[in-house]
Structure formats: C-alpha cells, structure tokens
N, C-alpha and C. Protein backbone atom coordinates (compact mmCIF):
# COMPACT_ATOMS: atom_id res chain seq x y z
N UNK A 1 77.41 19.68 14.14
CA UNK A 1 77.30 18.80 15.26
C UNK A 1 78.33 17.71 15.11
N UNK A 2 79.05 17.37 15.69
CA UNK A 2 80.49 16.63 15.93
C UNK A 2 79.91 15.71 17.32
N UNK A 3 79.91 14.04 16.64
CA UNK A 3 79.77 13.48 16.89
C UNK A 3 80.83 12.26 17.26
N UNK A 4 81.83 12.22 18.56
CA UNK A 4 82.93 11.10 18.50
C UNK A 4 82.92 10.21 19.76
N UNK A 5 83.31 9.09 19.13
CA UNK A 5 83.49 7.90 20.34
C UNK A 5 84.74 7.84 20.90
N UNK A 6 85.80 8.64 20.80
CA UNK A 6 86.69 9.18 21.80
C UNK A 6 86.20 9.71 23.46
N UNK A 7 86.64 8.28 24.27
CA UNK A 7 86.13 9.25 25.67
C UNK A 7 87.11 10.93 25.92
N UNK A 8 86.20 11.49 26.94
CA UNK A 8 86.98 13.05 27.07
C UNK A 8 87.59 12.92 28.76
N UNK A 9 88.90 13.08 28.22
CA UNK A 9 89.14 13.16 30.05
C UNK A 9 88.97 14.59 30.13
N UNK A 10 89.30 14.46 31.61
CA UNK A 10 89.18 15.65 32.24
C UNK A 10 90.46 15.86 33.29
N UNK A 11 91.10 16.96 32.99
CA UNK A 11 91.91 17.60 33.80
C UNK A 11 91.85 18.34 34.72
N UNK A 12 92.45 17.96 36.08
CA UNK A 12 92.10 18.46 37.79
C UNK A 12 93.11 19.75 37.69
N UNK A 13 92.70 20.68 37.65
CA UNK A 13 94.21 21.49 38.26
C UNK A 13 94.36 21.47 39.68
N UNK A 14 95.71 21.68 39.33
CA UNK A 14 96.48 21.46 40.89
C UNK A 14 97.02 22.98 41.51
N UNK A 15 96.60 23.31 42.60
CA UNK A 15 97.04 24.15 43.28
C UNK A 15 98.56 24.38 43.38
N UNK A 16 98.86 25.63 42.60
CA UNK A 16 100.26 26.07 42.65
C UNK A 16 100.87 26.40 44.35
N UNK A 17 102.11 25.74 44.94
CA UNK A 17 102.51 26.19 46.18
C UNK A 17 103.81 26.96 45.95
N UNK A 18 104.16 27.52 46.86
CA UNK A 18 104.98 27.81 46.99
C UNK A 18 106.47 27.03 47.40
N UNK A 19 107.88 27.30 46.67
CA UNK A 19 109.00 25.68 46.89
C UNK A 19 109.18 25.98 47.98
N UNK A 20 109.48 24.75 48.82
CA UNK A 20 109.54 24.28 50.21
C UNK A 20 108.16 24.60 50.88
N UNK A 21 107.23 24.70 50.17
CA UNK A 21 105.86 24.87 51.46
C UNK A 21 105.21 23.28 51.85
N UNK A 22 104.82 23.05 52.67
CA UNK A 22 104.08 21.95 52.89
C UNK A 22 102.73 22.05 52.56
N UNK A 23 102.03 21.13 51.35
CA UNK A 23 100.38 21.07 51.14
C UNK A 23 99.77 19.97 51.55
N UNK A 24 98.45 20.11 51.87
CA UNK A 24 97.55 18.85 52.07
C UNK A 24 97.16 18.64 50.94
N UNK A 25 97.04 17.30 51.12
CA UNK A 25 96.23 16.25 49.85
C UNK A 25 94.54 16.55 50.02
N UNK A 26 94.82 17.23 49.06
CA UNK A 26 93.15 17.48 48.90
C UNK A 26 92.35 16.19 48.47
N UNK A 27 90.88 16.03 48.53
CA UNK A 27 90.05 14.89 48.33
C UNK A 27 89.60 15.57 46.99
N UNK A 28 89.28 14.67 46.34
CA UNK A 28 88.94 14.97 44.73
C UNK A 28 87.51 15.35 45.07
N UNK A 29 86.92 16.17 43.69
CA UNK A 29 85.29 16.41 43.73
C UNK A 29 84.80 15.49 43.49
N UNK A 30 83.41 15.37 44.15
CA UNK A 30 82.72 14.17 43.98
C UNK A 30 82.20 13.60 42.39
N UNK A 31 82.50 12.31 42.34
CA UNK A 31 82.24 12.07 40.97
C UNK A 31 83.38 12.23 40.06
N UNK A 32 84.51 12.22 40.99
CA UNK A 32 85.83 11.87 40.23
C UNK A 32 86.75 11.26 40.95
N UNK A 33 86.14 10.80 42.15
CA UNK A 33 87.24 9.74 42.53
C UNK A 33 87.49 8.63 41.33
N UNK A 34 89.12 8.00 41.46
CA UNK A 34 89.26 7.13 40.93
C UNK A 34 89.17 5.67 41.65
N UNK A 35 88.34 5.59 40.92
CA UNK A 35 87.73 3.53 41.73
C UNK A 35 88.54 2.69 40.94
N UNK A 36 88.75 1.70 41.80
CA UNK A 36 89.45 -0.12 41.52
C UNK A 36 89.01 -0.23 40.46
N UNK A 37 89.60 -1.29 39.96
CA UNK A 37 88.64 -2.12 38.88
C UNK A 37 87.51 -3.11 39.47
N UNK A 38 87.80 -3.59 40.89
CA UNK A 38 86.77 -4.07 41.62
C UNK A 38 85.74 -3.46 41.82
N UNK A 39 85.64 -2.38 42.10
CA UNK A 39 84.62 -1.31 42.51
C UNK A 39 83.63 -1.43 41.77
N UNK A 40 83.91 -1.51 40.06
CA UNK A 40 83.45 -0.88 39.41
C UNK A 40 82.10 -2.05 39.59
N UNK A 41 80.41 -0.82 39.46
CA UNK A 41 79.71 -1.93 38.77
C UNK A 41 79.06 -1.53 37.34
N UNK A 42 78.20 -2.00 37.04
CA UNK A 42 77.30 -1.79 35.79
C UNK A 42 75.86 -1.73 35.66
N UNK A 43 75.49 -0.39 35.07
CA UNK A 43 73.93 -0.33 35.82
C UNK A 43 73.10 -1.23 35.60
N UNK A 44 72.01 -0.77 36.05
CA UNK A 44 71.17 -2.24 35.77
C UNK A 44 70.56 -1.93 34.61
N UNK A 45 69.89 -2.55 33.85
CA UNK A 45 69.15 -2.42 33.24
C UNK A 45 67.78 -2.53 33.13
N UNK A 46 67.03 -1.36 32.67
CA UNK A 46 65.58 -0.83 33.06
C UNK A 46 64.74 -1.72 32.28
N UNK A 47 65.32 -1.79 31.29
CA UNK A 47 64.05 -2.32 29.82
C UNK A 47 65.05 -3.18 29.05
N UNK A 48 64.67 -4.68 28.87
CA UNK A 48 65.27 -5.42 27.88
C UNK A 48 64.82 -5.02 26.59
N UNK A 49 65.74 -5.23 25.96
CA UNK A 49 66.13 -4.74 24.46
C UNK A 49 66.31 -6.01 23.62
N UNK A 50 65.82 -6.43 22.29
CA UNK A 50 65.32 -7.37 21.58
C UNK A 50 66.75 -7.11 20.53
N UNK A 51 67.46 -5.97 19.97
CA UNK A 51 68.35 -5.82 19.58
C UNK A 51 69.72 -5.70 20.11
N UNK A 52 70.24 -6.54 19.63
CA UNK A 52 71.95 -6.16 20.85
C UNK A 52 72.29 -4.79 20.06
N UNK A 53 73.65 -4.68 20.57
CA UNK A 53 74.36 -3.62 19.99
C UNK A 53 74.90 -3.94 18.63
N UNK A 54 75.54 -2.72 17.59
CA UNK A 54 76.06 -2.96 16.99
C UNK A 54 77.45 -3.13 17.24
N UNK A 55 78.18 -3.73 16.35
CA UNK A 55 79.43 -4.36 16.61
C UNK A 55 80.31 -2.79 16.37
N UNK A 56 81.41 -2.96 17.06
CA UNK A 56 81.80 -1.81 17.17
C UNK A 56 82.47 -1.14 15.68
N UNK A 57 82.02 0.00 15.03
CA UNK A 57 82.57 0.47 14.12
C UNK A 57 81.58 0.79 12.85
N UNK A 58 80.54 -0.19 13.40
CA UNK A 58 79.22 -0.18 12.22
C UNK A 58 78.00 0.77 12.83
N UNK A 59 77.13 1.00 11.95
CA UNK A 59 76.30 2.48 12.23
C UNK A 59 74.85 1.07 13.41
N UNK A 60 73.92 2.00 14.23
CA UNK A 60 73.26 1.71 14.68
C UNK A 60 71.92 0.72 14.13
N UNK A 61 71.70 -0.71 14.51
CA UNK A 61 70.51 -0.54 13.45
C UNK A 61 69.11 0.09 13.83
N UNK A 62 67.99 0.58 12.72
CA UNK A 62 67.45 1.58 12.67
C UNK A 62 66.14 1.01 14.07
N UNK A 63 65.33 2.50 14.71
CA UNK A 63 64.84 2.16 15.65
C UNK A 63 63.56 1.48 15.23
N UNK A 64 63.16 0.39 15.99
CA UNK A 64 61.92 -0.40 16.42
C UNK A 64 60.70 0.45 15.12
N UNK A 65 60.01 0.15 14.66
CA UNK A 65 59.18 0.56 13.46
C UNK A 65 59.46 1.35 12.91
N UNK A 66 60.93 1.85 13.04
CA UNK A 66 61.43 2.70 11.68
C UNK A 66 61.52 2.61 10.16
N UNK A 67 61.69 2.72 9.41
CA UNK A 67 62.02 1.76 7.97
C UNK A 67 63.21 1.67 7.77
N UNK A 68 63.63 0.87 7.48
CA UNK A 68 65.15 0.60 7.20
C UNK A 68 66.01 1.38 6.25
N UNK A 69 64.85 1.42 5.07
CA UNK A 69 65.42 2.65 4.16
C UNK A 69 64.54 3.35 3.68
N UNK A 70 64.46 4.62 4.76
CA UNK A 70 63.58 5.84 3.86
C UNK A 70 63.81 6.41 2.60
N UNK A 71 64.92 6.42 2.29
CA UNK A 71 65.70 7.42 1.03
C UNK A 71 64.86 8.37 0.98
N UNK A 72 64.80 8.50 0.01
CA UNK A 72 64.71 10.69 -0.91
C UNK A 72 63.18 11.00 0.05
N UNK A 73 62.17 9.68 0.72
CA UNK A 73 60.80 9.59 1.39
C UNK A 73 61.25 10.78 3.23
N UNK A 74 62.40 10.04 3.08
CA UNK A 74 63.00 10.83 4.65
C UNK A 74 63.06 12.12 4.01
N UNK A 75 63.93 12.58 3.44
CA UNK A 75 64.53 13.69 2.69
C UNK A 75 63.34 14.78 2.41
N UNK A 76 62.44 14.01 1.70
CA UNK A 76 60.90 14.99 1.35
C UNK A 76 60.25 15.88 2.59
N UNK A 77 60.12 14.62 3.65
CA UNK A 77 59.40 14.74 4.58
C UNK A 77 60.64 15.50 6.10
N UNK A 78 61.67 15.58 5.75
CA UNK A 78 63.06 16.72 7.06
C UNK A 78 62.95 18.00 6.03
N UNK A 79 63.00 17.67 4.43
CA UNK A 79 62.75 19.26 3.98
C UNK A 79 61.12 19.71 4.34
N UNK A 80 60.58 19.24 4.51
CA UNK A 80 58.91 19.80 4.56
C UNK A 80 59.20 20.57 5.99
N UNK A 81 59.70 19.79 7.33
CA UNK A 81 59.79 20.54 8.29
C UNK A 81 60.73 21.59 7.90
N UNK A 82 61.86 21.84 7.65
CA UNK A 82 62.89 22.96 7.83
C UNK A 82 61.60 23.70 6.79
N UNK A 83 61.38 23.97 5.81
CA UNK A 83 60.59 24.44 4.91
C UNK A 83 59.28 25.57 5.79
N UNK A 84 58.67 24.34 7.19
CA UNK A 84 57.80 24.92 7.46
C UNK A 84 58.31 25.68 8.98
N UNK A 85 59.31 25.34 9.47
CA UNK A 85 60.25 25.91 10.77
C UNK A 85 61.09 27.34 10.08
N UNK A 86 60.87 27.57 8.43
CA UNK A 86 61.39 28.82 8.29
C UNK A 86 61.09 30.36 9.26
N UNK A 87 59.90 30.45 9.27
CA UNK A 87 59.13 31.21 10.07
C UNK A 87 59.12 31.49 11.31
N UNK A 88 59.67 30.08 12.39
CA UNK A 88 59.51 29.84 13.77
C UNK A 88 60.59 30.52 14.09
N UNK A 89 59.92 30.63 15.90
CA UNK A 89 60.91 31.42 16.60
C UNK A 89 62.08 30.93 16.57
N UNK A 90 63.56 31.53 16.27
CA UNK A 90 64.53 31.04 16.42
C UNK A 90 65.21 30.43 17.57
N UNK A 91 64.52 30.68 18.59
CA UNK A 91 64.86 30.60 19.79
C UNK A 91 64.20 28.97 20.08
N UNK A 92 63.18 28.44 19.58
CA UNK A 92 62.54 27.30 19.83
C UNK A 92 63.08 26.49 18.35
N UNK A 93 63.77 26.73 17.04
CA UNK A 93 64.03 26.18 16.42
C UNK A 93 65.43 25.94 15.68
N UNK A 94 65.89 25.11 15.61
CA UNK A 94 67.30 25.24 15.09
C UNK A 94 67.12 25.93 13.67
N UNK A 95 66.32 25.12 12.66
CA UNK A 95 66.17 24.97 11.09
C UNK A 95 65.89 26.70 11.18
N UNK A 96 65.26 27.17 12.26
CA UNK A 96 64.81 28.98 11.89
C UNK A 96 65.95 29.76 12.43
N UNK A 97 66.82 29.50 13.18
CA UNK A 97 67.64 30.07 13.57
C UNK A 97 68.91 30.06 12.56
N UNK A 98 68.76 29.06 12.12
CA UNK A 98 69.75 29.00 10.93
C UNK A 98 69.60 29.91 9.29
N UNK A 99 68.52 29.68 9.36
CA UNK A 99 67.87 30.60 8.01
C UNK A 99 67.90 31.94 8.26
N UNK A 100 68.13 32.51 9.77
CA UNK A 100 67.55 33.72 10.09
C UNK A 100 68.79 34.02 10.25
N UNK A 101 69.99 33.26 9.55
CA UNK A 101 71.09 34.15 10.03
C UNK A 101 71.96 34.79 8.53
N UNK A 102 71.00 33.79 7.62
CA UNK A 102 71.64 34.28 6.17
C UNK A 102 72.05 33.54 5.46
N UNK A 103 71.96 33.60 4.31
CA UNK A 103 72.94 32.16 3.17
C UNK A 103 74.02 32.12 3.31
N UNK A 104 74.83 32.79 4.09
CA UNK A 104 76.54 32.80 4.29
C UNK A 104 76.55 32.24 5.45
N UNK A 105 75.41 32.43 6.17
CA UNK A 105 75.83 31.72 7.40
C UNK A 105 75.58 30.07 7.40
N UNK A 106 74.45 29.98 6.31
CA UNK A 106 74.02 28.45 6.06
C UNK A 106 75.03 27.74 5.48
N UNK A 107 75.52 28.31 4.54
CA UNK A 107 76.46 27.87 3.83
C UNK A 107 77.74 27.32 4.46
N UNK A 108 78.20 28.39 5.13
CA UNK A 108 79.17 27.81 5.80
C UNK A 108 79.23 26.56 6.77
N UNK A 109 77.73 26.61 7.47
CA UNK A 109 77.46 25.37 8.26
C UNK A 109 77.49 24.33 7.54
N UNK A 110 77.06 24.31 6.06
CA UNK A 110 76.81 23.01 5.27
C UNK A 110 78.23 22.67 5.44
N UNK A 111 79.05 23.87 4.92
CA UNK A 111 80.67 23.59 4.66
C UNK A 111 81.37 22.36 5.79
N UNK A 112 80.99 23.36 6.99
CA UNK A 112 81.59 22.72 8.46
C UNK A 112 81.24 20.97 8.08
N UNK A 113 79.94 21.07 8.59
CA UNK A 113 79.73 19.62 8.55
C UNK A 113 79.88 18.33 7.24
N UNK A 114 79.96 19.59 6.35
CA UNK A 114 80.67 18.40 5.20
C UNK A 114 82.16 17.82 5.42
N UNK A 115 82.84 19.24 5.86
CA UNK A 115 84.41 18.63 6.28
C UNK A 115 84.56 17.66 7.31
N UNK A 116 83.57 17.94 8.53
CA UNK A 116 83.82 16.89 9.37
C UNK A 116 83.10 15.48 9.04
N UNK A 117 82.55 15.33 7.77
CA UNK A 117 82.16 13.99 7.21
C UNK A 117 83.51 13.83 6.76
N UNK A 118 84.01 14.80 6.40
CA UNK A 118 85.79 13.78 5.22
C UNK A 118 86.40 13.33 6.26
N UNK A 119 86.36 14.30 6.99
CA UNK A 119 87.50 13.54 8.25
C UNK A 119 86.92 12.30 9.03
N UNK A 120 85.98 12.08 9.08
CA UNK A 120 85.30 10.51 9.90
C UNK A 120 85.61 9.51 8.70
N UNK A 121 85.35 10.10 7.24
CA UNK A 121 85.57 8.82 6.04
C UNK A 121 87.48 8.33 6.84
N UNK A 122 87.80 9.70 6.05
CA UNK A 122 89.75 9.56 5.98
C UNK A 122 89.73 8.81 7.51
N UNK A 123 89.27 8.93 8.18
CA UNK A 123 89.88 8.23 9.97
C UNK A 123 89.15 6.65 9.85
N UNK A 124 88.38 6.30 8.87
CA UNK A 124 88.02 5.44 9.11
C UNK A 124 86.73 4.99 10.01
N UNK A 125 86.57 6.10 10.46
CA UNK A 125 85.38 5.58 11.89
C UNK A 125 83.90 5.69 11.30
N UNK A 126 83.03 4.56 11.25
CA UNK A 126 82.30 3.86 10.28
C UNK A 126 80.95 4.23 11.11
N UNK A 127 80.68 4.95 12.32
CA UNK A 127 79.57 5.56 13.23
C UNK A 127 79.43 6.73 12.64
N UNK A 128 80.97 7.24 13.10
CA UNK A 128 80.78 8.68 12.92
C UNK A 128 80.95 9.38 12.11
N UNK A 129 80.90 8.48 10.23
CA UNK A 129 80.53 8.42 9.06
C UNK A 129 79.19 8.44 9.38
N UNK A 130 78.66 7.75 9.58
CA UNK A 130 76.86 7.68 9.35
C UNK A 130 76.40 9.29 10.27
N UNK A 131 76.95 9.47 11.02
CA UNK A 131 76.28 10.54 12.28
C UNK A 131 76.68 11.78 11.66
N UNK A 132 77.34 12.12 11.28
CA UNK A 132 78.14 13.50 9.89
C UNK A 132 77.13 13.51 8.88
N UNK A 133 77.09 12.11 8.00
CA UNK A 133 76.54 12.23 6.90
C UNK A 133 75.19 12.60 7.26
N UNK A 134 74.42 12.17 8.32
CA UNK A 134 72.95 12.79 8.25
C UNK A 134 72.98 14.46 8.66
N UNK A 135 74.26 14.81 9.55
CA UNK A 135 74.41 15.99 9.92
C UNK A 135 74.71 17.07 8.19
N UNK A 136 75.27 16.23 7.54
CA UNK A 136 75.17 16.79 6.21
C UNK A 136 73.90 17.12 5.10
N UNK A 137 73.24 15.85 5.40
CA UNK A 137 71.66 15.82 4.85
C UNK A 137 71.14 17.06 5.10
N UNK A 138 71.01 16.77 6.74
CA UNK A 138 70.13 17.62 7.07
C UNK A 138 70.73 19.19 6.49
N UNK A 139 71.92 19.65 6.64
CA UNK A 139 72.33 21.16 6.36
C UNK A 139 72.02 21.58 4.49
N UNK A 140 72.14 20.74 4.13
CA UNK A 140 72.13 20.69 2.53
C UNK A 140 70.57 20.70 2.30
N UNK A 141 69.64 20.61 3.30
CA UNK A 141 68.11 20.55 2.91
C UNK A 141 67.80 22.00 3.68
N UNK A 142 68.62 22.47 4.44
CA UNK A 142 68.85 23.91 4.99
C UNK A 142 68.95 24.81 4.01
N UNK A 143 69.84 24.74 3.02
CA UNK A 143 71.04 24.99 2.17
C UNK A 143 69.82 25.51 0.99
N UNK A 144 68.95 24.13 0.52
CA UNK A 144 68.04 24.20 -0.41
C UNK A 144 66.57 24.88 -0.03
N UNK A 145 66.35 24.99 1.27
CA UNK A 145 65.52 25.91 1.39
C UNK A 145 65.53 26.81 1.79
N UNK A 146 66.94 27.77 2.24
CA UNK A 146 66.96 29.08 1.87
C UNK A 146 67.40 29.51 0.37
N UNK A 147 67.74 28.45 -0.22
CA UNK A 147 67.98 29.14 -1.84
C UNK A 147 66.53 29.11 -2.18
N UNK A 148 65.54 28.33 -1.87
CA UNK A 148 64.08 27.89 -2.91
C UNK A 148 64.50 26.70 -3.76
N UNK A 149 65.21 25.56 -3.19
CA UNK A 149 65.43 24.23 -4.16
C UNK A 149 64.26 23.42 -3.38
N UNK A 150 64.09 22.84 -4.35
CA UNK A 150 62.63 21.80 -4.02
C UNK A 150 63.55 20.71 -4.21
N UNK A 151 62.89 19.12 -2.84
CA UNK A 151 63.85 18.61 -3.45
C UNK A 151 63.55 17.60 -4.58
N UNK A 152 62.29 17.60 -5.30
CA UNK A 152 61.85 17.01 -6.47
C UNK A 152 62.45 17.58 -7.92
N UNK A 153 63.10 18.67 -7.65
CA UNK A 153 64.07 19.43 -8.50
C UNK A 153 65.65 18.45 -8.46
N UNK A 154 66.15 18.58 -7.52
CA UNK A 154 66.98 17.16 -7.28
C UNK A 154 67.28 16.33 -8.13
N UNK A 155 65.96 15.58 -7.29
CA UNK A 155 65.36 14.12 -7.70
C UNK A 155 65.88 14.03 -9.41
N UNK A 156 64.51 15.34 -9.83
CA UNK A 156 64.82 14.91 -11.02
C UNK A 156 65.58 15.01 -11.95
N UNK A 157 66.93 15.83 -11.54
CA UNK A 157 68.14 15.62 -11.72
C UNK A 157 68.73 14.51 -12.07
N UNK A 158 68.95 14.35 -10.86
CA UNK A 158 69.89 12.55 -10.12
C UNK A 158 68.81 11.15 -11.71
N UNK A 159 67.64 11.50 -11.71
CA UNK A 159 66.75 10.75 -12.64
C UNK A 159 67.65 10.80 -14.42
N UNK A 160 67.02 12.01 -14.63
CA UNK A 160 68.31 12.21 -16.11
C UNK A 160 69.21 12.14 -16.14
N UNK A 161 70.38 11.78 -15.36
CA UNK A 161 71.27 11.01 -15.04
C UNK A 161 71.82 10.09 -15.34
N UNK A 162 70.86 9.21 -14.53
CA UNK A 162 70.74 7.97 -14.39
C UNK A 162 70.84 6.88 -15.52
N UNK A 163 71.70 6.21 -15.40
CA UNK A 163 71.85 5.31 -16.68
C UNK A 163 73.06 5.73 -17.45
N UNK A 164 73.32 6.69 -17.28
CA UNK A 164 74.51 7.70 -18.59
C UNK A 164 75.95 7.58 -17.85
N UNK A 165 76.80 7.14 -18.46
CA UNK A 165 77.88 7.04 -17.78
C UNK A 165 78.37 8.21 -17.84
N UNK A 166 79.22 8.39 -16.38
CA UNK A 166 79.32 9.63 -15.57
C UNK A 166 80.38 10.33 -16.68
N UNK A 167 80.85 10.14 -17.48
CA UNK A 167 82.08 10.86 -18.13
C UNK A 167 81.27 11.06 -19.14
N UNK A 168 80.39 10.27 -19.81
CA UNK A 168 79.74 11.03 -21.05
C UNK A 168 78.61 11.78 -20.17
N UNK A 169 77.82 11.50 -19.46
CA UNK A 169 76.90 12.83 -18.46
C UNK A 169 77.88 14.08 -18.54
N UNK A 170 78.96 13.78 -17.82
CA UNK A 170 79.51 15.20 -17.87
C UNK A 170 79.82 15.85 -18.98
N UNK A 171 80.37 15.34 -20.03
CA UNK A 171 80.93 15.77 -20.98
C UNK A 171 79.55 17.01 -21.61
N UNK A 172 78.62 15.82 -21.39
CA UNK A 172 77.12 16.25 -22.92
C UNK A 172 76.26 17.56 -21.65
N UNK A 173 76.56 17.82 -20.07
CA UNK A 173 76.48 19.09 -19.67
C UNK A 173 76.70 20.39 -19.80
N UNK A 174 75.67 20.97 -20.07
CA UNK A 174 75.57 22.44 -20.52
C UNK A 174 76.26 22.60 -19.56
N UNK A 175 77.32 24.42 -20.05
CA UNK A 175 77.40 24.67 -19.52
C UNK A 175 77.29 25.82 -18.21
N UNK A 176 77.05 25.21 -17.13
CA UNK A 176 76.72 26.80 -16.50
C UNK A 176 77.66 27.30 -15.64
N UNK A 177 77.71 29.09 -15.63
CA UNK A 177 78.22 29.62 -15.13
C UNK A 177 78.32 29.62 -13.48
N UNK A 178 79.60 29.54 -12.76
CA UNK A 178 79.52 29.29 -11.48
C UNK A 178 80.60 30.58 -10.98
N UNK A 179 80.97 30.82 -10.01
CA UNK A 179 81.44 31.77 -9.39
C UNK A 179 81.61 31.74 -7.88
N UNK A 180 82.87 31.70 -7.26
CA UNK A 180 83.73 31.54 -5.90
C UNK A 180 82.94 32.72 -5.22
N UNK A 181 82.54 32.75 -3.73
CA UNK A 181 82.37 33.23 -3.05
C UNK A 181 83.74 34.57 -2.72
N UNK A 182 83.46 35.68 -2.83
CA UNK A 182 84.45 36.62 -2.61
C UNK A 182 85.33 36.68 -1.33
C-alpha cells in the first residue's frame, strides 16, 4: 500500500484532427473545469476538531482514546487478528487472501513494502515514513504467521539482546545457516 502526498493530475486527451480542419472547443467534463482563484471555496466544516493538524512533514497525532504508544501491545493484538483471519474468506479478508496465496507470495509483499519504506526514509518524507512503516509491521506479522513465529518468540529475542553491545551480540551469535531464495 503506497501512501503519497504528491497531488495526481490528470491528463485530458485531446482529439486528434485532421491539418487544416477546423475543431470546436469542446467544454471540459464536469468536475474539471478549471476555476479562478476567486472561485475557489472551502468546505465547511461538519464537526470541530480539538486537535489541529499536524505540521506538515510530521506523522498524525494518534486518534482521540488511542494510546500514544502501544508498542509490541499493538503488535500482539494485529498478530492475533491476521492469526485468526488465516481461515477467512479471502474475498472478505486481506490477512486471508494473502496467506492463501503462499510464502512467496507473502514474502515478496513484505519485500515490496519494505522497499517503499527506504524510499520515503531516502526522500525524506516524514508521513510517508510512518504510513510504510506500519504497512511494514503489518506484512512482517503476515510473514510470521504463515511461517508459525509467535510474536513472544521475537520479543524474547530483542530481550537477550538487550543491554549487549551490538558488535559483541553479533560476534558471541551462533551460527545459523541461511540460504537465498532460488
């Protein structure tokens, strides 16, 4: 899912004539005339909002009784659904439609949406960093429940870890065998 704050124009094609023919000026389809800058207005607004916007470039802040920071609590509780949407019709579920297409096919989705997280870091754009990275979460909890990763397996990973500086962690890692996709 590719998420950007680039508006999208849209291109009119123009009726090819024939040289020297005379054409009429056609009227544009509705909902694409181009208006003044006078013209323009701004809708109204339905429901006042207690939060302004965020300033442009920074991620949304989180909705009205959300928690500010779920961590690994979010994570438990998006793997419990994909976990229990394994089963569901694919047709009513993304998380089953995805599983039902194979670990090559999951995989590769994780892939997709990890790359389009590098490219929002490398561009700089600080939204559509946050809107990738959950698009990443979520595929990587895809990822772990068609392999059978729990994510308290993880956890307690990231835990023994913790504290060990990353060059002696790596170093004092067994090692295991890994292998490139053919």
């Amino acid at each position: 899912m590719t998420i950007s704050s680039k508006p999208v124009k849209q291109k009119i094609a123009k009726p090819k004539t024939a040289p020297g023919s005379k054409t009429q000026k056609q009227k544009p389809a509705p909902g694409t005339e181009p208006r003044s800058k006078s013209t323009r207005t701004k809708p109204a607004r339905t429901k006042p909002t207690a939060k302004a916007a965020a300033p442009r470039g920074e991620a949304p802040a989180p909705r009205q009784g959300a928690p500010a920071a779920g961590g690994s609590e979010v994570l438990d509780r998006l793997w419990g659904v994909v976990q229990a949407r394994r089963d569901a019709d694919p047709a009513s579920s993304h998380s089953a439609r995805l599983l039902g297409r194979g670990t090559a096919k999951v995989a590769q989705k994780f892939g997709e949406e990890a790359v389009e997280c590098l490219i929002e870091a490398v561009a700089g754009n600080r939204m559509a960093l946050v809107a990738e990275s959950a698009d990443v979460l979520y595929h990587l909890l895809v990822l772990w429940v068609d392999a059978g990763v729990r994510p308290d397996e993880v956890w307690g990973e990231l835990v023994r870890r913790e504290g060990v500086s990353g060059i002696a962690e790596k170093a004092a890692r067994p090692r295991i065998e890994t292998r490139k996709i053919p």
